[in-house]
N, C-alpha and C. Protein backbone atom coordinates (compact mmCIF):
# COMPACT_ATOMS: atom_id res chain seq x y z
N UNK A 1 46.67 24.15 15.56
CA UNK A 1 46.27 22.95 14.88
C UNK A 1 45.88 23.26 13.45
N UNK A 2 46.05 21.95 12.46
CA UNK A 2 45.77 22.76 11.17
C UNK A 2 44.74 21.43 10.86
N UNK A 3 43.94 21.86 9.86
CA UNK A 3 42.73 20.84 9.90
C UNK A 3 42.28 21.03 8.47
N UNK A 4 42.80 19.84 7.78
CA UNK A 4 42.31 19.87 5.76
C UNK A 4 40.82 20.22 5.86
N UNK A 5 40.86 20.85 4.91
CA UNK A 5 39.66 21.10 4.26
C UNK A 5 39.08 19.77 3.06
N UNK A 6 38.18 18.93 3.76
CA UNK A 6 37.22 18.11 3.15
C UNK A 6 36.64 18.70 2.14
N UNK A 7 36.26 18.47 0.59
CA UNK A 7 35.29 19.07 -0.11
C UNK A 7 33.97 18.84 0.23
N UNK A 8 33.23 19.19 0.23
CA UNK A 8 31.77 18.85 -0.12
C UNK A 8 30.86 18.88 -1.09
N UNK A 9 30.55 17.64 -1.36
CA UNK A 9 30.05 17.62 -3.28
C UNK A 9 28.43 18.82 -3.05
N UNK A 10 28.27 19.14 -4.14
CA UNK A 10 26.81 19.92 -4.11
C UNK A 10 26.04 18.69 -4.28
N UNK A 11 24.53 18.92 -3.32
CA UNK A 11 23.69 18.58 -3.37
C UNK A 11 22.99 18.25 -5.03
N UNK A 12 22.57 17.53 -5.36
CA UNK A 12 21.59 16.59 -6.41
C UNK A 12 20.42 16.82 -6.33
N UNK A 13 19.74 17.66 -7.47
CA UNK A 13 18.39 18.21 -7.26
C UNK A 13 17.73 16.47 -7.57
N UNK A 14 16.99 16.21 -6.51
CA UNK A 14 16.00 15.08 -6.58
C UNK A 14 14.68 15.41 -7.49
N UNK A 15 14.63 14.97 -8.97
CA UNK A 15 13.38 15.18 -9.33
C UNK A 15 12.94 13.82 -9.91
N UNK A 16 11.43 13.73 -9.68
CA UNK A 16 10.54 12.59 -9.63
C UNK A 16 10.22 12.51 -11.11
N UNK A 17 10.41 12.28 -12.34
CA UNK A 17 9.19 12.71 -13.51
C UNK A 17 8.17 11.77 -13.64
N UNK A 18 7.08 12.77 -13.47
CA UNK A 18 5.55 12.43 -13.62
C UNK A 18 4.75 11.65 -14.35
N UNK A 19 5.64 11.44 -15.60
CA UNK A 19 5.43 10.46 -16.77
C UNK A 19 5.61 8.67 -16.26
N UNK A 20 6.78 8.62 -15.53
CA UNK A 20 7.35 7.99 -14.87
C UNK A 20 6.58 7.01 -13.70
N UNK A 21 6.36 8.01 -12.78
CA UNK A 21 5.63 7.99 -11.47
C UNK A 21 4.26 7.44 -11.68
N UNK A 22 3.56 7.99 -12.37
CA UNK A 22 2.33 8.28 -12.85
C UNK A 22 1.59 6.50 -12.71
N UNK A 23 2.48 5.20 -13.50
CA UNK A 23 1.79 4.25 -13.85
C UNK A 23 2.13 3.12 -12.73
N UNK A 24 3.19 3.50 -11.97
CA UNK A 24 3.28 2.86 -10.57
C UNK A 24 1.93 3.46 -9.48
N UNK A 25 2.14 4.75 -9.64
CA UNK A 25 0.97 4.99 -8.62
C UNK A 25 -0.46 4.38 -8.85
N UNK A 26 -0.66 4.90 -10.47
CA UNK A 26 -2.28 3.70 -10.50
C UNK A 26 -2.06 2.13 -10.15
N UNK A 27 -0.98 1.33 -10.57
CA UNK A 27 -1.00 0.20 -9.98
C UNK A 27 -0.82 0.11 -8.85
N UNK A 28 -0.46 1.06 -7.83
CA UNK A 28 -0.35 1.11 -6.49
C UNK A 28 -1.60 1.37 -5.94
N UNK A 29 -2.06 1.88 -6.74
CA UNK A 29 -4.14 2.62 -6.31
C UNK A 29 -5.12 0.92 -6.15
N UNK A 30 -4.86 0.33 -7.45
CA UNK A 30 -5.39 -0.33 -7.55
C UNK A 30 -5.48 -1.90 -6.83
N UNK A 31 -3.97 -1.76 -6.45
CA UNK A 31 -3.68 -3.10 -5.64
C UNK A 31 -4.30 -2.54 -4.12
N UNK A 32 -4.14 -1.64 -3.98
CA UNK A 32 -4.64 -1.11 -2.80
C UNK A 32 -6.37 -1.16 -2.61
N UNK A 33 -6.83 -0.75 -3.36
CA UNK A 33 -8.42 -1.02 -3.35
C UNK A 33 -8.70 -2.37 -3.13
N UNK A 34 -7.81 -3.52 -4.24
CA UNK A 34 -8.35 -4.41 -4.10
C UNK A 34 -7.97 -5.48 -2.82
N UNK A 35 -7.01 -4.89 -2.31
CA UNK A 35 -6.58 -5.33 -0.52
C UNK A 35 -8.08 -4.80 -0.13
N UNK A 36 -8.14 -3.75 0.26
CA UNK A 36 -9.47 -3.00 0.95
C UNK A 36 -10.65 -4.00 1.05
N UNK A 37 -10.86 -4.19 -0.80
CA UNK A 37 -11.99 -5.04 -0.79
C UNK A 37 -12.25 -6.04 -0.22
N UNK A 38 -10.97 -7.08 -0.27
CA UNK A 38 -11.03 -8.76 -0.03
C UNK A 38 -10.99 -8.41 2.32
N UNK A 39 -10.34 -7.40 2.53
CA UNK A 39 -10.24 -7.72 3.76
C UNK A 39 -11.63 -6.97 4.32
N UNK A 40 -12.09 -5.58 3.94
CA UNK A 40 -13.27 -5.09 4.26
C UNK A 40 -14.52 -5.47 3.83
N UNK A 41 -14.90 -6.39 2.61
CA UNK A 41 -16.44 -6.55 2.11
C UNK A 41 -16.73 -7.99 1.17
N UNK A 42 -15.74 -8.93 1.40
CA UNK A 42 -15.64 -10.00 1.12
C UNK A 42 -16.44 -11.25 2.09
N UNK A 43 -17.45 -10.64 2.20
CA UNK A 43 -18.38 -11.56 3.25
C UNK A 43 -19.76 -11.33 2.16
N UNK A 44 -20.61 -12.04 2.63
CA UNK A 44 -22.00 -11.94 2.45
C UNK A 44 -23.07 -11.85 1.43
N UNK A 45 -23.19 -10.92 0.80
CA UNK A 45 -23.66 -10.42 -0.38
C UNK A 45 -22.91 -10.07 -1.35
N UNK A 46 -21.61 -9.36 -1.11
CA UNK A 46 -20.90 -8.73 -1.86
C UNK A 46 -19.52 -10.04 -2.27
N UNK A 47 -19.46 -11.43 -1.40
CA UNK A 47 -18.65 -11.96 -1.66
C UNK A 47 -18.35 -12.63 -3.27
N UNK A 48 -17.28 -12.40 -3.54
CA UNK A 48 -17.05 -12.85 -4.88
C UNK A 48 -16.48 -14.58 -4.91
N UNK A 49 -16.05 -15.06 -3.67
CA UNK A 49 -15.85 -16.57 -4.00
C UNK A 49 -16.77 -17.42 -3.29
N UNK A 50 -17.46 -18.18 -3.36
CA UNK A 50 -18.20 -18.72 -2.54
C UNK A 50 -16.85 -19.50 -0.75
N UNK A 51 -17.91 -19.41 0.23
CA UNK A 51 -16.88 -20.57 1.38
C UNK A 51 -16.58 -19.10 2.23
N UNK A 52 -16.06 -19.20 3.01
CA UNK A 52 -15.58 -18.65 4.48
C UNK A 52 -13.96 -18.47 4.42
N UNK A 53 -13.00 -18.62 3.24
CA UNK A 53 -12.15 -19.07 3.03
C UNK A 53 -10.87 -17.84 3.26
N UNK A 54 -11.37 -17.15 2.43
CA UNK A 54 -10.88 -15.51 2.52
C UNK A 54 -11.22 -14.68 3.62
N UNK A 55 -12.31 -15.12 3.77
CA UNK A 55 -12.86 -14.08 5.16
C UNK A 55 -11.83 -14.88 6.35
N UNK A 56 -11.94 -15.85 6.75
CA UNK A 56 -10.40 -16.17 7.81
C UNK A 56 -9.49 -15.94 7.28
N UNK A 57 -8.94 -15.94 6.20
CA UNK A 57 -7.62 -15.92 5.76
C UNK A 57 -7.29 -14.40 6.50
N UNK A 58 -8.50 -12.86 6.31
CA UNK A 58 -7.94 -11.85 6.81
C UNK A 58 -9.15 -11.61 8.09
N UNK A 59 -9.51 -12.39 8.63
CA UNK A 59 -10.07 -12.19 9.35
C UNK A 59 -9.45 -11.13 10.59
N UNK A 60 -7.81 -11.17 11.23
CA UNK A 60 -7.27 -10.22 11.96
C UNK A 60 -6.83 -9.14 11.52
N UNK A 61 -7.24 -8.97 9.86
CA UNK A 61 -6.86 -7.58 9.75
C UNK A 61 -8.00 -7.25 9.60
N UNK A 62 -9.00 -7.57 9.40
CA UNK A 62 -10.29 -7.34 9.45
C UNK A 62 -10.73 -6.13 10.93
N UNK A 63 -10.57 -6.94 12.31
CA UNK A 63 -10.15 -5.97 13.47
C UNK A 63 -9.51 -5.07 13.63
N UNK A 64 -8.15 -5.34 12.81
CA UNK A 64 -7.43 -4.51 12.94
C UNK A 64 -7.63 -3.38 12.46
N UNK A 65 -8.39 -3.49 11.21
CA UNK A 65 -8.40 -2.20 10.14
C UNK A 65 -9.93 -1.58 11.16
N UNK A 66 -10.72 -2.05 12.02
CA UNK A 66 -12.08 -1.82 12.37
C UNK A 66 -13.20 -2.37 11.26
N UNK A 67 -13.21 -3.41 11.03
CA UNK A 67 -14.43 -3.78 10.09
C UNK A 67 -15.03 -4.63 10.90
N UNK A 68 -16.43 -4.65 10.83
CA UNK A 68 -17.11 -5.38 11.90
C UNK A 68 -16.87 -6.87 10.98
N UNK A 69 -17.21 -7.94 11.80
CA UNK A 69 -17.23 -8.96 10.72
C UNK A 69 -18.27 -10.03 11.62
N UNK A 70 -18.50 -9.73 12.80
CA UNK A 70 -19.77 -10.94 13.59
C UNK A 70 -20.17 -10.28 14.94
């Protein structure tokens, strides 16, 4: 049996540059904290809108994540 020889391209060094990366990740930091906040400490003392409004809105991720909430 005779069987072609397929080429195979070389591999593509994957590089990330840091310059690049760098200002997605802080906006990724930051949207992230501020999820944290509104679903973990958006009750009580620390609430920033007045009403119950937000606190149901994540009230099941609230459980989910383990935050006590009552």
């Amino acid at each position: 049996m005779t069987q072609a020889a397929v080429p195979v391209p070389a591999p593509i060094p994957l590089t990330i540059p840091v310059r690049q990366a760098l200002p997605w990740a802080i906006f990724g930091g930051v949207i992230m904290l501020l999820l944290m906040y509104f679903v973990g400490a958006e009750q009580g003392a620390l609430s920033m809108f007045s009403g119950t409004s937000i606190h149901e809105f994540v009230h099941d991720g609230r459980h989910l994540l383990g935050f006590p909430c009552h």
